[in-house]
N, C-alpha and C. Protein backbone atom coordinates (compact mmCIF):
# COMPACT_ATOMS: atom_id res chain seq x y z
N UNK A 1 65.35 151.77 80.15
CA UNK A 1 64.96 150.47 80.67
C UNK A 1 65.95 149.95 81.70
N UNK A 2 67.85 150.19 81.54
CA UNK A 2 68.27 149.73 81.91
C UNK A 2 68.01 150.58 83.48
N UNK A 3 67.73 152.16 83.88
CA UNK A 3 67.88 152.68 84.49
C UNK A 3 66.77 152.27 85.87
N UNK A 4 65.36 151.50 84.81
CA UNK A 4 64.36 150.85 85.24
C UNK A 4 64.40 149.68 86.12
N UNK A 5 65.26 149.16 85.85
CA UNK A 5 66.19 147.68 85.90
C UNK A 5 66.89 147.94 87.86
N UNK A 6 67.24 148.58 87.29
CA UNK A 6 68.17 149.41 88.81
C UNK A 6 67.75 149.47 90.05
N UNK A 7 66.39 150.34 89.33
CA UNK A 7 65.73 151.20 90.36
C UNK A 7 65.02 149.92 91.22
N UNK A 8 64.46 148.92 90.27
CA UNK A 8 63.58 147.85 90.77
C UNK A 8 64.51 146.89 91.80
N UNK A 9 65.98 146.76 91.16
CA UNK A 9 66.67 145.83 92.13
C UNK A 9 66.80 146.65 93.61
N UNK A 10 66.80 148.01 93.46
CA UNK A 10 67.04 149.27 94.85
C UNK A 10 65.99 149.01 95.58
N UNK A 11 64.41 148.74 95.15
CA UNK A 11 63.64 148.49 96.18
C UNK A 11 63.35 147.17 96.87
N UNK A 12 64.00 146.36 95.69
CA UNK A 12 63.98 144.81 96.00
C UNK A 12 64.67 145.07 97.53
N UNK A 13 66.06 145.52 97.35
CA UNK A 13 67.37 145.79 98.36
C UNK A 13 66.99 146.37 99.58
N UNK A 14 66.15 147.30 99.55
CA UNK A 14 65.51 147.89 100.49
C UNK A 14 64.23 147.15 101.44
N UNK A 15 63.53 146.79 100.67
CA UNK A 15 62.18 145.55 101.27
C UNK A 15 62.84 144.19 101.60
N UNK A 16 64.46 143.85 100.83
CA UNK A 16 64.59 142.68 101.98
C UNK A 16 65.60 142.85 103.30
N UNK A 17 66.00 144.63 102.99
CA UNK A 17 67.08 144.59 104.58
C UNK A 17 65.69 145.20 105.51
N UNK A 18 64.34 145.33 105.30
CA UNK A 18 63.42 145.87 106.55
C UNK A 18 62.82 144.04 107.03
N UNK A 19 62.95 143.23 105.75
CA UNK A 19 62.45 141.98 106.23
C UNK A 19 63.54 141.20 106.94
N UNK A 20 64.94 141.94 106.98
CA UNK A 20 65.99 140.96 107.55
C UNK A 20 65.81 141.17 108.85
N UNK A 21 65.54 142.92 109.31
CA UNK A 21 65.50 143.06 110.29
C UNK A 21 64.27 142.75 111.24
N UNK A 22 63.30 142.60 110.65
CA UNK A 22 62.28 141.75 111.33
C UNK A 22 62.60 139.99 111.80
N UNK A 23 63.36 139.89 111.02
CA UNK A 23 64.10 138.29 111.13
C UNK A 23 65.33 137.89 111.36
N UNK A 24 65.73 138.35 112.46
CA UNK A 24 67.38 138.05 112.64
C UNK A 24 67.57 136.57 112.81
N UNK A 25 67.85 135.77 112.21
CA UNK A 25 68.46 134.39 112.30
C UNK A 25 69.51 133.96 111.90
N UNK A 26 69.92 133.11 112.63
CA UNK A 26 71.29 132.52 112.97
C UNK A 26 71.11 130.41 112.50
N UNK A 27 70.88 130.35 111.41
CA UNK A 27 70.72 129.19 110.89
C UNK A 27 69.30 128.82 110.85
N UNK A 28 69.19 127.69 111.31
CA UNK A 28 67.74 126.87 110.68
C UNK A 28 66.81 127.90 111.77
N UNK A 29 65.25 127.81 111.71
CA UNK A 29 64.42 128.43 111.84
C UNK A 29 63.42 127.37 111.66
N UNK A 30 63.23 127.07 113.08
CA UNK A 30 61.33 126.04 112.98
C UNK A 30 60.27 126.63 113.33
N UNK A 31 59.76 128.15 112.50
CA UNK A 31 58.86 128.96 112.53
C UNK A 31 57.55 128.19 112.14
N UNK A 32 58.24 126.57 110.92
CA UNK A 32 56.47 126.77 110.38
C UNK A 32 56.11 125.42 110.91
N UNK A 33 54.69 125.47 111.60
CA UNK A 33 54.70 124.15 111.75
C UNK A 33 54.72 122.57 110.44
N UNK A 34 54.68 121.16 110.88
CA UNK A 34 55.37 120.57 109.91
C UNK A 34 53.78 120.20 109.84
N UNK A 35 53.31 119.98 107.99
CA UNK A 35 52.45 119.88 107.56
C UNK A 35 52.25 118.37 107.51
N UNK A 36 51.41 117.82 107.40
CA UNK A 36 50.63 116.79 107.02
C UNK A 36 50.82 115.73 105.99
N UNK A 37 51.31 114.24 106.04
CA UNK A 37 52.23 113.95 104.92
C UNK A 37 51.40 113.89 103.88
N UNK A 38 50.22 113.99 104.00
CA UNK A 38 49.10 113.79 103.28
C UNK A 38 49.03 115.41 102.05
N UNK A 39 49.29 116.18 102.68
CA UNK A 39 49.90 117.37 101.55
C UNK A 39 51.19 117.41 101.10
N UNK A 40 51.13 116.62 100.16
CA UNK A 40 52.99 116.42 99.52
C UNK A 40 53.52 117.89 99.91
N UNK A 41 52.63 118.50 98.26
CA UNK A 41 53.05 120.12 98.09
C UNK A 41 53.41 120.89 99.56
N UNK A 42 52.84 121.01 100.57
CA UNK A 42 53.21 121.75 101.68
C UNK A 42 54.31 121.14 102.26
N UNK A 43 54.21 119.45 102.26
CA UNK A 43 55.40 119.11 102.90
C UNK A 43 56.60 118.99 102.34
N UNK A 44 56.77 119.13 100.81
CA UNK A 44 57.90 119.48 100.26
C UNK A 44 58.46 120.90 100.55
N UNK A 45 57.34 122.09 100.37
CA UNK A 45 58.15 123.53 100.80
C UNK A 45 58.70 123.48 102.12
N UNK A 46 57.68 122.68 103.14
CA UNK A 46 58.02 122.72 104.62
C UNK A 46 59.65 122.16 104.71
N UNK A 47 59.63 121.17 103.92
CA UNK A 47 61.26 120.59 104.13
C UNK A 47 62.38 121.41 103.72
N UNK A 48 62.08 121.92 102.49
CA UNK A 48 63.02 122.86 101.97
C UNK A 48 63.65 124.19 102.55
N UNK A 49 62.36 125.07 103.33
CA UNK A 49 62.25 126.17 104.36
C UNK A 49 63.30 125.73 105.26
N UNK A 50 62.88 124.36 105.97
CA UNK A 50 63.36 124.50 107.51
C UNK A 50 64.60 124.34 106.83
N UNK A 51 65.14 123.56 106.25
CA UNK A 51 67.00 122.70 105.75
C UNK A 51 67.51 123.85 106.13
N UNK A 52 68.72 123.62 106.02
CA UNK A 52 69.88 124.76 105.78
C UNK A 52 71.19 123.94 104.90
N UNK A 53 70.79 122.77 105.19
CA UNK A 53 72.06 122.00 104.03
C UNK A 53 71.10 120.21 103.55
N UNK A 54 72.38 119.85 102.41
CA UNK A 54 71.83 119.05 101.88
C UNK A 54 73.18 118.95 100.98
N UNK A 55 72.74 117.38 99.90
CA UNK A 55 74.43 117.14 99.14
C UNK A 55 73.42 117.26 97.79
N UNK A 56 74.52 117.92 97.24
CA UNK A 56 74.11 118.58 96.03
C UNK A 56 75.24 118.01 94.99
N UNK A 57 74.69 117.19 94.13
CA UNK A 57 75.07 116.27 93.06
C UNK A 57 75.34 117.13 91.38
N UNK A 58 76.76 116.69 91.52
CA UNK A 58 76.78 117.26 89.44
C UNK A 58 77.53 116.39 88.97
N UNK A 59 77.92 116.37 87.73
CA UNK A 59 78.44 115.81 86.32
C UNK A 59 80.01 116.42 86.94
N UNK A 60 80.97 115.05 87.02
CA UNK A 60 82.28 115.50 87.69
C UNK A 60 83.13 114.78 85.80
N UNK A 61 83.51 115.55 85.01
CA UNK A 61 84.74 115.68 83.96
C UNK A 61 85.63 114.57 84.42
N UNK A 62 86.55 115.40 85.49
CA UNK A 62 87.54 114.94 86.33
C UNK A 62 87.09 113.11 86.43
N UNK A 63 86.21 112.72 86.52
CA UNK A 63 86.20 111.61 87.08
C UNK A 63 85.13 110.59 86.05
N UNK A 64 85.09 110.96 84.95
CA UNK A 64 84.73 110.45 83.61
C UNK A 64 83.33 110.67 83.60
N UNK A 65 82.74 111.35 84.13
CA UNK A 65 81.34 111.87 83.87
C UNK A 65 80.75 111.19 85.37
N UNK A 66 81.51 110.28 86.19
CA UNK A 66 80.59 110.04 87.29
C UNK A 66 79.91 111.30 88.21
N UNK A 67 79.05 110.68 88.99
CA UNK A 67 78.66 111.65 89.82
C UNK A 67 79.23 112.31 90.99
N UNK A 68 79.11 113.54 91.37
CA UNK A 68 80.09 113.69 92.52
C UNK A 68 79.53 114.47 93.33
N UNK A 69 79.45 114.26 94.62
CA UNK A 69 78.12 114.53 95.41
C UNK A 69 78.92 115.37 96.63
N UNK A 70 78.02 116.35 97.28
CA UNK A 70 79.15 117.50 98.11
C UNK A 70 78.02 118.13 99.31
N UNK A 71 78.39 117.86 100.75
CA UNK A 71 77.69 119.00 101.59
C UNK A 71 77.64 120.63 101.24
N UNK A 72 76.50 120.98 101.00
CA UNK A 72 76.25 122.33 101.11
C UNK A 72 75.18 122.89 101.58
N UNK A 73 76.01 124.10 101.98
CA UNK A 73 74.47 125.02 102.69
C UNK A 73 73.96 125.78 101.40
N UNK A 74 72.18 125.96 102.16
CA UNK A 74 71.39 126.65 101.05
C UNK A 74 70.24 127.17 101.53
N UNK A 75 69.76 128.00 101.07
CA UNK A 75 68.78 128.77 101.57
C UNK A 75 67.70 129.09 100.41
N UNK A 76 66.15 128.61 100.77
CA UNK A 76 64.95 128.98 99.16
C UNK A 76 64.57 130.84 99.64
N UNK A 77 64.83 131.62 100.90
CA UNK A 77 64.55 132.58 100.55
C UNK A 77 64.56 133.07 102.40
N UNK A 78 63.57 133.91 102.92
CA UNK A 78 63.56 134.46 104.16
C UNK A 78 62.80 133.72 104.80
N UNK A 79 62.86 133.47 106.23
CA UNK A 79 62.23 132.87 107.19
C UNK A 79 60.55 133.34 106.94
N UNK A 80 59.92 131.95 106.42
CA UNK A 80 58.16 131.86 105.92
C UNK A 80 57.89 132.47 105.11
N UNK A 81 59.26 133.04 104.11
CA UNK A 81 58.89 133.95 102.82
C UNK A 81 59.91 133.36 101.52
N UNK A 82 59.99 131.75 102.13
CA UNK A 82 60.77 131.26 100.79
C UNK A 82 60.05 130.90 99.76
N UNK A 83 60.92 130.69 98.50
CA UNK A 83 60.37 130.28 96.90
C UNK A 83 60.24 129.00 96.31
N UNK A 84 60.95 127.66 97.45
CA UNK A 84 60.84 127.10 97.18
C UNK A 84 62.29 126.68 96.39
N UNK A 85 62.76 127.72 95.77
CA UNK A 85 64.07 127.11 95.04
C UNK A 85 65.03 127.53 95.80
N UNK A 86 66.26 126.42 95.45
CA UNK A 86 67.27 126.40 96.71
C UNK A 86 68.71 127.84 95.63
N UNK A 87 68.68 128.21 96.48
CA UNK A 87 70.27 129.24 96.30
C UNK A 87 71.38 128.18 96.98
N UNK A 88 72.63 128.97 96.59
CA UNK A 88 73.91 128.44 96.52
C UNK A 88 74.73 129.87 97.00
N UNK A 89 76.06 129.47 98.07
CA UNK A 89 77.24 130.13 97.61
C UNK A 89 77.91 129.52 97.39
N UNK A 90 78.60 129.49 96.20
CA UNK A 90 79.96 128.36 95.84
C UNK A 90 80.67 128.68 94.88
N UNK A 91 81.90 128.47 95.15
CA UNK A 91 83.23 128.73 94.68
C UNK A 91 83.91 128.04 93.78
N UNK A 92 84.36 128.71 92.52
CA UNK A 92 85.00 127.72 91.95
C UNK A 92 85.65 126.90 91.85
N UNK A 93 86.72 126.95 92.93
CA UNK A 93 87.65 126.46 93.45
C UNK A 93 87.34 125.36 93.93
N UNK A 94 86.18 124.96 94.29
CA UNK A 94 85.60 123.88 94.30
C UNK A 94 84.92 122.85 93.40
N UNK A 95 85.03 121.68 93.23
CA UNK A 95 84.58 120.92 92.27
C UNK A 95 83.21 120.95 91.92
N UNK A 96 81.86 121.13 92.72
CA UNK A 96 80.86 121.55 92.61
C UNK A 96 80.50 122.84 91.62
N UNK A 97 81.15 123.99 91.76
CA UNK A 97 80.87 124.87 91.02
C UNK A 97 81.16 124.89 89.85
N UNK A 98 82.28 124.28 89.94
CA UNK A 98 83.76 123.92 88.48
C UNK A 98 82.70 123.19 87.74
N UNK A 99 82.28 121.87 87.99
CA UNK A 99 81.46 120.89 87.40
C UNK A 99 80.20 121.38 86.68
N UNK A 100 79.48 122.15 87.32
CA UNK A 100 77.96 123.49 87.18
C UNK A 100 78.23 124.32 85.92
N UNK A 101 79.64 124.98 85.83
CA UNK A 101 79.77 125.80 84.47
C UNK A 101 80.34 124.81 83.35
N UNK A 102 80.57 123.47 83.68
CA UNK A 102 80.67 123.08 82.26
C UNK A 102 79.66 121.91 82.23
N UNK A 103 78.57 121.66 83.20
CA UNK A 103 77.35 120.70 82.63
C UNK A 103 76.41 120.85 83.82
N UNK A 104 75.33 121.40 83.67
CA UNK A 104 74.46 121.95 84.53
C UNK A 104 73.62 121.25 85.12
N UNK A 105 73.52 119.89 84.97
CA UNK A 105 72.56 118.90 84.66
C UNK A 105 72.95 118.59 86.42
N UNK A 106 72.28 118.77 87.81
CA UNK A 106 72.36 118.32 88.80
C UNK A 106 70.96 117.92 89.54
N UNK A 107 71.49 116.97 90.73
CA UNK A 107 70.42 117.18 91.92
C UNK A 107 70.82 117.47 92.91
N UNK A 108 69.81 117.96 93.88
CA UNK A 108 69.62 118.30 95.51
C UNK A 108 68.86 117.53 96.12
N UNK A 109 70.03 116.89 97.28
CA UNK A 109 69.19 116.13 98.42
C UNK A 109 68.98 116.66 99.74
N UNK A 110 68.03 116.19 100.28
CA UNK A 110 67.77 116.75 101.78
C UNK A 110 67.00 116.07 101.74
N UNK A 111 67.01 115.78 104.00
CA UNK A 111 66.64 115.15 104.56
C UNK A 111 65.79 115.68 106.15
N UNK A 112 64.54 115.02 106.39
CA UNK A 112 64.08 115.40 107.55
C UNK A 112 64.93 115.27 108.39
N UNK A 113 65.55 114.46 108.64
CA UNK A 113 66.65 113.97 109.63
C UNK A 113 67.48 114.90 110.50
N UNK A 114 67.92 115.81 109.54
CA UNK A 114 68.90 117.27 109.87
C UNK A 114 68.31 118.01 110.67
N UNK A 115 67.20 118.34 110.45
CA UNK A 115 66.18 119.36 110.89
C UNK A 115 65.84 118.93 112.21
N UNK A 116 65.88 117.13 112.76
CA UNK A 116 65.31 117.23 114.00
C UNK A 116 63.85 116.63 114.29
N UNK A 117 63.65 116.20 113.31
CA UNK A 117 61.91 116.05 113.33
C UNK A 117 61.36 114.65 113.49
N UNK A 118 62.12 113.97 113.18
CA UNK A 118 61.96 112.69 112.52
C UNK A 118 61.79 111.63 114.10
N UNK A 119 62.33 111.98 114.96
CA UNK A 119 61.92 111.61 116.32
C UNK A 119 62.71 110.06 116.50
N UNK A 120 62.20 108.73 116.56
CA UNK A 120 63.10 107.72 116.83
C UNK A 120 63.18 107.13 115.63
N UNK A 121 63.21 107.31 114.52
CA UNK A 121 62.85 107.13 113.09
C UNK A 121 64.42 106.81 112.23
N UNK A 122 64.98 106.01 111.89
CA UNK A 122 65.82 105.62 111.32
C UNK A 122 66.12 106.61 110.10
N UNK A 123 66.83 107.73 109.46
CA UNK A 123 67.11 108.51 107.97
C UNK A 123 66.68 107.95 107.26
N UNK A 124 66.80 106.68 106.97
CA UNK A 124 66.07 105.69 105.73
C UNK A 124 64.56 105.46 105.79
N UNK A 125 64.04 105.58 106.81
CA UNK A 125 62.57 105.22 106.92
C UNK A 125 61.84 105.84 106.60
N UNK A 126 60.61 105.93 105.88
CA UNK A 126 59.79 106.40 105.35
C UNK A 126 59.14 107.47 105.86
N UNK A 127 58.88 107.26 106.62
CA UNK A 127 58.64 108.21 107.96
C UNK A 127 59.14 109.35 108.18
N UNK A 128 60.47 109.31 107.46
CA UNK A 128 61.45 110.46 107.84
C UNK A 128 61.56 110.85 106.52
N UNK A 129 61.30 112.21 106.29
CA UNK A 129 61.19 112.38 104.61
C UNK A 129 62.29 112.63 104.42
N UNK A 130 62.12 112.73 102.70
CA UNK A 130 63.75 112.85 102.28
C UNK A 130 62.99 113.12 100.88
N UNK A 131 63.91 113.91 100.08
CA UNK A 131 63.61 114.67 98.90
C UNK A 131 64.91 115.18 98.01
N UNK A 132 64.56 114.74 96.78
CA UNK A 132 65.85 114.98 95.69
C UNK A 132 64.79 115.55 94.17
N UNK A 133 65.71 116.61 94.51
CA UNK A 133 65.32 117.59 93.07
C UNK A 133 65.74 117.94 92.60
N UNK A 134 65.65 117.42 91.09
CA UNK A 134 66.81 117.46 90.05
C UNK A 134 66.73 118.33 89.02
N UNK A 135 67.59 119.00 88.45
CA UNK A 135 67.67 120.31 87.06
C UNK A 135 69.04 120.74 87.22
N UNK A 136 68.57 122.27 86.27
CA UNK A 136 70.02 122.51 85.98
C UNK A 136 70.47 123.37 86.94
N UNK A 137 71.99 123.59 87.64
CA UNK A 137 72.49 124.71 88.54
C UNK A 137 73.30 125.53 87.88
N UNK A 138 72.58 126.29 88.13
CA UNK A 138 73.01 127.40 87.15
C UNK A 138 73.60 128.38 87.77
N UNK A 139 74.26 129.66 87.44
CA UNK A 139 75.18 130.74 87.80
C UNK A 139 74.25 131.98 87.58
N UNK A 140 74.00 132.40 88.74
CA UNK A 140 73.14 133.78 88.72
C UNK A 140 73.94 135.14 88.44
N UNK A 141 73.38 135.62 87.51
CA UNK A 141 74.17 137.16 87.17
C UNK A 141 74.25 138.11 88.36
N UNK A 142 75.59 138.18 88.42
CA UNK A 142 75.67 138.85 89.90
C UNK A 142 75.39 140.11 89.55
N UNK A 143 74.61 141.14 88.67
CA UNK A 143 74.17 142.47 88.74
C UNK A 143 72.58 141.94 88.90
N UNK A 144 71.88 140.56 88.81
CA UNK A 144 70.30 141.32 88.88
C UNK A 144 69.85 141.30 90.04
N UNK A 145 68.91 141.65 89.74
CA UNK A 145 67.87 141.48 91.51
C UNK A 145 67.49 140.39 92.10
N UNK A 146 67.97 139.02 90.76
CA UNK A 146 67.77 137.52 91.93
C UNK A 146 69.03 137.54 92.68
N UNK A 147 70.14 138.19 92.29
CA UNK A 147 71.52 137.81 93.03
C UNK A 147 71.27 138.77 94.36
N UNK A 148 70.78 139.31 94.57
CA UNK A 148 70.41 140.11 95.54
C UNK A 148 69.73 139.94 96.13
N UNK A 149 68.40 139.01 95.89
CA UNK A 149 67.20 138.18 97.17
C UNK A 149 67.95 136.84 97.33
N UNK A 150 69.06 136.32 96.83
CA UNK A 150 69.84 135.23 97.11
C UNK A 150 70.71 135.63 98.18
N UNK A 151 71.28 136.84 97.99
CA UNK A 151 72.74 136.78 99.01
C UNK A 151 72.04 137.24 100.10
N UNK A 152 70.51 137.80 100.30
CA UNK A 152 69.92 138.28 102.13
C UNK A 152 69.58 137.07 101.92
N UNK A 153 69.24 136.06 101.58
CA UNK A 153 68.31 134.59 101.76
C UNK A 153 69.52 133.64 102.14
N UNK A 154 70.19 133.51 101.50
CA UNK A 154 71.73 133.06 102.42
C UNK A 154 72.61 133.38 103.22
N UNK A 155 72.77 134.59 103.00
CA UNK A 155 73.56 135.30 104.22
C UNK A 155 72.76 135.48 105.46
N UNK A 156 71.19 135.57 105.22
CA UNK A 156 70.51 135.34 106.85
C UNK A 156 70.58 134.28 107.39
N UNK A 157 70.45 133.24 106.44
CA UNK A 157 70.33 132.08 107.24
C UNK A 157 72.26 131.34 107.75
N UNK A 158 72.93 131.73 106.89
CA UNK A 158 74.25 131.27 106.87
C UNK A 158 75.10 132.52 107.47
N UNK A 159 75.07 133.45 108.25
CA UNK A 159 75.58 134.63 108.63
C UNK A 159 77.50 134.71 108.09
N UNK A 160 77.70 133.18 108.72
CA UNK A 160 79.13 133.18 108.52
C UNK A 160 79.73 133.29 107.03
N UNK A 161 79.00 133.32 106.55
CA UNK A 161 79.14 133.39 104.65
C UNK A 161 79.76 135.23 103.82
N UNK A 162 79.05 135.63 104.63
CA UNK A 162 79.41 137.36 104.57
C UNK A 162 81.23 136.98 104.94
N UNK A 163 81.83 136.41 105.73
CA UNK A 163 83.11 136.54 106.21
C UNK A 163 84.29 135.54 105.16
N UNK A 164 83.51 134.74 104.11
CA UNK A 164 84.24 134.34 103.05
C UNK A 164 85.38 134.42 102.25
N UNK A 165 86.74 134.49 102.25
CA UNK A 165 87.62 134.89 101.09
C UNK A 165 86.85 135.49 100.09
N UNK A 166 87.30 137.18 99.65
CA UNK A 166 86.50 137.24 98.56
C UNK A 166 87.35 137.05 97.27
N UNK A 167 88.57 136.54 97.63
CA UNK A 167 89.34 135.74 96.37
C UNK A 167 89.32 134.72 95.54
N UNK A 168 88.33 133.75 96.26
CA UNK A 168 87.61 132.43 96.07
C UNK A 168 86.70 132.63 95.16
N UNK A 169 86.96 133.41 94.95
CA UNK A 169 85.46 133.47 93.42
C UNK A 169 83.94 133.03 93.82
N UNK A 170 83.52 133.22 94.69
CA UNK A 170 82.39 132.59 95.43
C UNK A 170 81.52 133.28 94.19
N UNK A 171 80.54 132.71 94.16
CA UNK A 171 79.16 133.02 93.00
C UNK A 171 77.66 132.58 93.49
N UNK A 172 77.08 133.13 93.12
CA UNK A 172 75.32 132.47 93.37
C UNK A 172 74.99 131.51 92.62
N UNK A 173 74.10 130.76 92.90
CA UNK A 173 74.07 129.67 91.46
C UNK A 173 72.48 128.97 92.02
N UNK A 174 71.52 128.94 91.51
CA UNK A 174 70.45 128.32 91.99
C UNK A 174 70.28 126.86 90.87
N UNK A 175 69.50 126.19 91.80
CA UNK A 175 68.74 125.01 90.94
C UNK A 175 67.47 125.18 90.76
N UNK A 176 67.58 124.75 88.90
CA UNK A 176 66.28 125.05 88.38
C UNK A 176 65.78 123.62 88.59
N UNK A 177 64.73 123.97 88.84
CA UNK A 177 64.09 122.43 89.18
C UNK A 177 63.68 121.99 88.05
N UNK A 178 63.56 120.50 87.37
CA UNK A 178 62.85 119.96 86.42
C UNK A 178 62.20 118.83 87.16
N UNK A 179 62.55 118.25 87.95
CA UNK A 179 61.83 116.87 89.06
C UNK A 179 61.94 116.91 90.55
N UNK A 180 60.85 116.50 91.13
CA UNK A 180 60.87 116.46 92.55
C UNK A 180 60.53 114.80 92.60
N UNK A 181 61.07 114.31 93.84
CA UNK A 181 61.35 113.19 94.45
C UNK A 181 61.22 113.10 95.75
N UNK A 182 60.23 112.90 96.01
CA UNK A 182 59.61 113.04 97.65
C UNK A 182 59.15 111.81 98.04
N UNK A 183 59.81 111.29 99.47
CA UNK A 183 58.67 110.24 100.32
C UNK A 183 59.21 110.72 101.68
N UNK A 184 57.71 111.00 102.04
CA UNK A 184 57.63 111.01 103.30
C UNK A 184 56.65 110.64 104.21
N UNK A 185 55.75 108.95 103.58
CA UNK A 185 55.59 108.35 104.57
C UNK A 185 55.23 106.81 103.59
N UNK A 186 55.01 105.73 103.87
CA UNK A 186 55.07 104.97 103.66
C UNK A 186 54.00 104.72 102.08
N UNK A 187 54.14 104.01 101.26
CA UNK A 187 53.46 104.32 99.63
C UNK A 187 54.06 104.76 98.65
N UNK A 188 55.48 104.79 98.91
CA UNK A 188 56.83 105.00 97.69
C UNK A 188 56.22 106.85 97.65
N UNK A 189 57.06 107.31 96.21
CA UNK A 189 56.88 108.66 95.75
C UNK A 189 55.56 109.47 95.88
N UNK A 190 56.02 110.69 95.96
CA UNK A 190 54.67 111.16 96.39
C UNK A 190 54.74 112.10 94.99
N UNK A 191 53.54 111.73 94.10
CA UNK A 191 53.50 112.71 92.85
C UNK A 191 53.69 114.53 92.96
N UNK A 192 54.26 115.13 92.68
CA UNK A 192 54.42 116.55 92.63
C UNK A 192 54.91 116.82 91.56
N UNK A 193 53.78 118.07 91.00
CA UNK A 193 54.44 118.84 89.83
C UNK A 193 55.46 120.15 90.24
N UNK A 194 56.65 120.30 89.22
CA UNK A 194 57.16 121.51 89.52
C UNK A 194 56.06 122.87 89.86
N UNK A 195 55.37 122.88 88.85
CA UNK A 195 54.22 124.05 88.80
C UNK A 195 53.43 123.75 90.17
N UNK A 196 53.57 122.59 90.30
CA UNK A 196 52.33 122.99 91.69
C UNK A 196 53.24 123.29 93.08
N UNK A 197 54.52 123.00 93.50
CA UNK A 197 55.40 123.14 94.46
C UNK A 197 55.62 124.31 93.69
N UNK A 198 56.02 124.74 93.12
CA UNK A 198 56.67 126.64 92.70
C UNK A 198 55.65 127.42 93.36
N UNK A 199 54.09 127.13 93.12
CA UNK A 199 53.10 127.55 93.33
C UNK A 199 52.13 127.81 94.29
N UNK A 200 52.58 126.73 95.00
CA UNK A 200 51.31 126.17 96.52
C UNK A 200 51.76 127.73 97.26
N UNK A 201 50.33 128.03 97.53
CA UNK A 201 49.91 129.07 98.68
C UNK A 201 50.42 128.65 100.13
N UNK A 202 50.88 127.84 100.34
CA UNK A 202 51.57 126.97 101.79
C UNK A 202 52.66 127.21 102.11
């Protein structure tokens, strides 16, 4: 089984360096056009795809359980072939990661704003979406085959990440989603189930 295990991460490895090379990119990527605010579900993946960063919130010890909130880059997968869930590289050495292995309980924010889209639109305005999704961040086993569609899904989009200290203890770590938090146009939250954003054909 375990030999089974292997073989499956080898073709994983193989089908995403023929999809890297179909996709050479060098950060964000506005391949898809921007959907309709009227389709939450599409316009939540659409936001997530284009990002490349966002502040990503955990449970800080150090600072009596407050929150402690941090720029990072992230990537849900390959240019128009993401999952929707955001990957991580991060280091222990940093308070973000430090915070993740002893209480998992975080969110992820992002904003239209970054991306460019939002046009004469104030970050705060409705208009300009913005999305926080909250669960646990967790530490991906660096032998399976998700740590391996994580590091081509970040390292394409983040190139400079391959050139890292590899003394820094850098690790994968994704967020499991338990809530999405979307507005992106005027009418407060826009209802979305995890199952239906994991899911949408969009």
């Amino acid at each position: 089984m375990k030999s089974k295990g292997v073989f499956n991460c080898f073709l994983l490895s193989v089908a995403l360096y023929f999809l890297v090379s179909e996709h050479p990119v060098k950060g964000r990527l506005l391949s898809i056009s921007k959907p309709s605010p009227d389709d939450a579900v599409s316009y939540a993946r659409w936001l997530v795809s284009q990002s490349s960063w966002g502040v990503l919130n955990t449970i800080s010890t150090d600072l009596g359980g407050a929150p402690f909130g941090n720029v990072v880059s992230f990537s849900d997968g390959l240019p128009e072939k993401g999952r929707g869930i955001p990957y991580f590289y991060l280091t222990t050495l940093d308070p973000t990661a430090s915070n993740a292995l002893k209480d998992q309980r975080s969110s992820f924010t992002i904003s239209e704003y970054s991306i460019g889209t939002c046009g004469n639109a104030d970050p705060e305005s409705p208009i300009c979406a913005k999305m926080t999704l909250t669960g646990k961040l967790k530490v991906i086993d660096r032998n399976s085959c998700e740590a391996e569609f994580a590091k081509v899904a970040l390292f394409t989009k983040h190139p400079e990440m391959k050139g890292w200290p590899k003394d820094h203890n850098f690790q994968f770590f994704k967020l499991e989603i338990e809530d999405i938090f979307l507005i992106n146009w005027f009418g407060g939250r826009k209802p979305i189930t995890v199952d239906e954003y994991l899911h949408t054909n969009k």
